[in-house]
Protein backbone atom coordinates (compact mmCIF):
# COMPACT_ATOMS: atom_id res chain seq x y z
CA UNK A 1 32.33 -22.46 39.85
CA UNK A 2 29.52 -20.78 37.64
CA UNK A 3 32.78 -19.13 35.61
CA UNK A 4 34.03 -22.70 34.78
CA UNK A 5 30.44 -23.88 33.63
CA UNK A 6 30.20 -20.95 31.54
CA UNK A 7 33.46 -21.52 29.80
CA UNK A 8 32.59 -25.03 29.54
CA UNK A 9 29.75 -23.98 27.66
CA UNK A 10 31.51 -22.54 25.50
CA UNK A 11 34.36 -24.55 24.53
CA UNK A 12 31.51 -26.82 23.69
CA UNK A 13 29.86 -24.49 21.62
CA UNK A 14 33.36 -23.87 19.66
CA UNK A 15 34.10 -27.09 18.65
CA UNK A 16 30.17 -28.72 18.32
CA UNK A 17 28.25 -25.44 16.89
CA UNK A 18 31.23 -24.09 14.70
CA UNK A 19 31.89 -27.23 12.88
CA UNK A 20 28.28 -27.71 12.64
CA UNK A 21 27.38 -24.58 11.00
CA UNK A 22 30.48 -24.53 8.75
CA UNK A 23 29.05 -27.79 7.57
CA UNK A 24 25.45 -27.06 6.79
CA UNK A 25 26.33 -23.72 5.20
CA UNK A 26 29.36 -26.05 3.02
CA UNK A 27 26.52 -28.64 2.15
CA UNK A 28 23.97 -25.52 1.03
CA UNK A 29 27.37 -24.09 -1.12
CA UNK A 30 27.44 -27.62 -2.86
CA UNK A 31 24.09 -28.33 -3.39
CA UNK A 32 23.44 -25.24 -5.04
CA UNK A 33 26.49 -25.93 -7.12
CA UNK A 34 25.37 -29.18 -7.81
CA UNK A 35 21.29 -27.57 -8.69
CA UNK A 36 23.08 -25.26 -10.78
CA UNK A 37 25.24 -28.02 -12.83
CA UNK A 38 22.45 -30.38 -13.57
């Protein structure tokens, strides 16, 4: 039971903190692009 709450963790970790950081650090790419350009 604690084995399926762990993995449950995770998958929810995968596919809310993944997308989340690979967001923030692909906003921070383009608004130092965009800081750069103006």
């Amino acid at each position: 039971m604690h084995d399926k709450k762990l993995s449950a963790a995770k998958v929810k970790y995968v596919v809310i903190v993944l997308p989340l950081k690979r967001l923030i650090s692909d906003m921070t790419c383009f608004n130092i692009t965009k800081a750069i350009t103006q």
